[in-house]
Protein backbone atom coordinates (compact mmCIF):
# COMPACT_ATOMS: atom_id res chain seq x y z
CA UNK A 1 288.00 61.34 140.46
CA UNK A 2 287.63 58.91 138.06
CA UNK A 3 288.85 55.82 140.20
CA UNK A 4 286.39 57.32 142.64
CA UNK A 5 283.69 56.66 139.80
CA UNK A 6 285.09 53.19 138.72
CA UNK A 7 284.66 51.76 142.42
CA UNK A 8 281.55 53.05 143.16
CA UNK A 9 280.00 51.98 139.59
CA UNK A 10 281.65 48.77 140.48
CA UNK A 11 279.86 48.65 143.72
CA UNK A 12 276.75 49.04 142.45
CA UNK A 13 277.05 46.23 140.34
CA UNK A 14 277.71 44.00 143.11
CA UNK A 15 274.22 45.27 144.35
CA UNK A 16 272.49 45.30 141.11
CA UNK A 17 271.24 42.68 139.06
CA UNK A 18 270.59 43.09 136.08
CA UNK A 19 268.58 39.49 135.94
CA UNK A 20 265.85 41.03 138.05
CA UNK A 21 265.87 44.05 136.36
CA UNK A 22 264.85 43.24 132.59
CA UNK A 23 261.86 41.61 133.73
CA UNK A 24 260.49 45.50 134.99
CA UNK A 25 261.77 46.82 132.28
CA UNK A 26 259.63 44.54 129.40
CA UNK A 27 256.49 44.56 131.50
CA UNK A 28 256.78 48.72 131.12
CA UNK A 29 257.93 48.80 127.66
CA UNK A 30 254.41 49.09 126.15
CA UNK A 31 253.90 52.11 128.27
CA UNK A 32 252.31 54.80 126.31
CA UNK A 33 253.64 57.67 128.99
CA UNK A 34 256.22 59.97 127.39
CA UNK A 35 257.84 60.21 130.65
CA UNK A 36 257.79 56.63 131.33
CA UNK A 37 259.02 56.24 127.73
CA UNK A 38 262.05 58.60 128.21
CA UNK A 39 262.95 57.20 131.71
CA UNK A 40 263.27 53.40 129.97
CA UNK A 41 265.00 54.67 126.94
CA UNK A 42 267.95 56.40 129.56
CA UNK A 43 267.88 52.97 131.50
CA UNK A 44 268.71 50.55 128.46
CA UNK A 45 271.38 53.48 126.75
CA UNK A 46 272.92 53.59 130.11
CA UNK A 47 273.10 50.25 130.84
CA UNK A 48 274.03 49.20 127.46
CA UNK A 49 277.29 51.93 127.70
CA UNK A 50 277.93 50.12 131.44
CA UNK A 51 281.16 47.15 130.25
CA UNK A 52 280.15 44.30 132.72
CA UNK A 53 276.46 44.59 131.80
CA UNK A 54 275.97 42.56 128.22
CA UNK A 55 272.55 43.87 127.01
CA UNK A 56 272.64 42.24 123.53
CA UNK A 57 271.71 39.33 125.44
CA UNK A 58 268.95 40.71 126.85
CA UNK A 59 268.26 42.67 123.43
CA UNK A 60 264.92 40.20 122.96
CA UNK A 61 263.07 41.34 126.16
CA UNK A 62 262.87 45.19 125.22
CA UNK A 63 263.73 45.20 121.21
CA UNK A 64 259.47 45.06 120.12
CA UNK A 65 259.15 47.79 123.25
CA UNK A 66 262.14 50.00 121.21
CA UNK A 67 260.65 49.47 117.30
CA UNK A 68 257.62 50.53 118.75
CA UNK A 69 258.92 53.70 120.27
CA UNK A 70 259.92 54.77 117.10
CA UNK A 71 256.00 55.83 115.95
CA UNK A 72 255.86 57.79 119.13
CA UNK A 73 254.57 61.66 119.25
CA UNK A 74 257.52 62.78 120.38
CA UNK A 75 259.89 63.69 118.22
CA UNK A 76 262.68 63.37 121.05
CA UNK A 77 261.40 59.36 121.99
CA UNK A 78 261.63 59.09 118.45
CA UNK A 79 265.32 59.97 118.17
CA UNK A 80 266.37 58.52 121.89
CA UNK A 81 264.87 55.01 120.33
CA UNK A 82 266.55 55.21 117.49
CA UNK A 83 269.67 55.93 118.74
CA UNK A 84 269.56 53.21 120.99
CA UNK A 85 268.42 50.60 118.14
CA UNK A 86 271.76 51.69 116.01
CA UNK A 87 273.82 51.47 118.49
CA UNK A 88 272.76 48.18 118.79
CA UNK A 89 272.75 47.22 115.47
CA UNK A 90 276.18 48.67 115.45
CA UNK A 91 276.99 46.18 118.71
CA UNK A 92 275.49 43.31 116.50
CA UNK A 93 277.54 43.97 113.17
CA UNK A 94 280.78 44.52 115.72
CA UNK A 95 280.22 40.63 117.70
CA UNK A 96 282.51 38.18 117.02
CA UNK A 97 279.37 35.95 115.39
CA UNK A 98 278.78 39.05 112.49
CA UNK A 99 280.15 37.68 109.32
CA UNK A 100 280.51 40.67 107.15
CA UNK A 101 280.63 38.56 103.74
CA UNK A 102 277.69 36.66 104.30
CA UNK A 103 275.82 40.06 105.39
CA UNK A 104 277.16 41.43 101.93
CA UNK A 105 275.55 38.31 99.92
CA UNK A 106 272.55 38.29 101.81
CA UNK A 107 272.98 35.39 104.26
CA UNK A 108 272.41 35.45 108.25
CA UNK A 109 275.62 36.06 110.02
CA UNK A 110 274.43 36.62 113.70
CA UNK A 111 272.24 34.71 116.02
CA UNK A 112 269.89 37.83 117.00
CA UNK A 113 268.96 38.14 113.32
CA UNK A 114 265.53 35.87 114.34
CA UNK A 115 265.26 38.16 117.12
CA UNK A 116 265.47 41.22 114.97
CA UNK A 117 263.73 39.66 112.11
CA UNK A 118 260.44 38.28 114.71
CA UNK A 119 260.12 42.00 116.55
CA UNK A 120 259.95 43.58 112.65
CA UNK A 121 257.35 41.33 111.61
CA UNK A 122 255.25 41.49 114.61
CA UNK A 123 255.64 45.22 114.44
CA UNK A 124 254.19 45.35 111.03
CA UNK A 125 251.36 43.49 111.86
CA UNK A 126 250.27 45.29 114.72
């Protein structure tokens, strides 16, 4: 069963691309529907959890969409986004470009620290 699973999920990424894909996924990601919310949420966790599919690189075009999600009504888009951001952070902190010691002394140790650092500020002044 699960070599059935591995070739079909490899299959489907044959037909899939994921370079088409991210640009649907930002232009929704201001989307105020908790359905619509909940729906994107599954898409980036199950992506993300997918091994040929590297979403840190693509962490830029939905991060701002995610922080956002956080202030949401519901309590359960609330939890969904945050699980997804730590998982990422814990993705980020586990690259080969983390340096742990410069992290512990207060230096940047990973290129998508601008990233993170531009979708915070921009969050906070929305």
């Amino acid at each position: 069963m699960s070599m059935l699973i591995s070739d079909w999920t490899h299959i489907l990424l044959l037909l899939f691309s994921i370079e088409e894909f991210i640009p649907l996924l930002r232009e929704r990601m201001n989307v105020l529907n908790p359905y619509v919310r909940q729906f994107l949420v599954g898409w980036i966790t199950m992506l993300d959890s997918v091994p040929d599919i590297d979403m840190l690189g693509f962490l830029p075009d939905f991060l701002d969409g995610l922080f956002n999600m956080l202030s949401d009504s519901s309590h359960e888009i609330r939890q969904q986004a945050d699980a997804a951001l730590s998982e990422f952070l814990q993705e980020i902190k586990n690259s080969p470009g983390w340096d742990r010691d410069a992290h512990d002394q207060g230096a940047v140790g990973n290129s998508s620290f601008p990233t993170v650092l531009n979708c915070v500020v921009n969050s906070q002044h929305a």
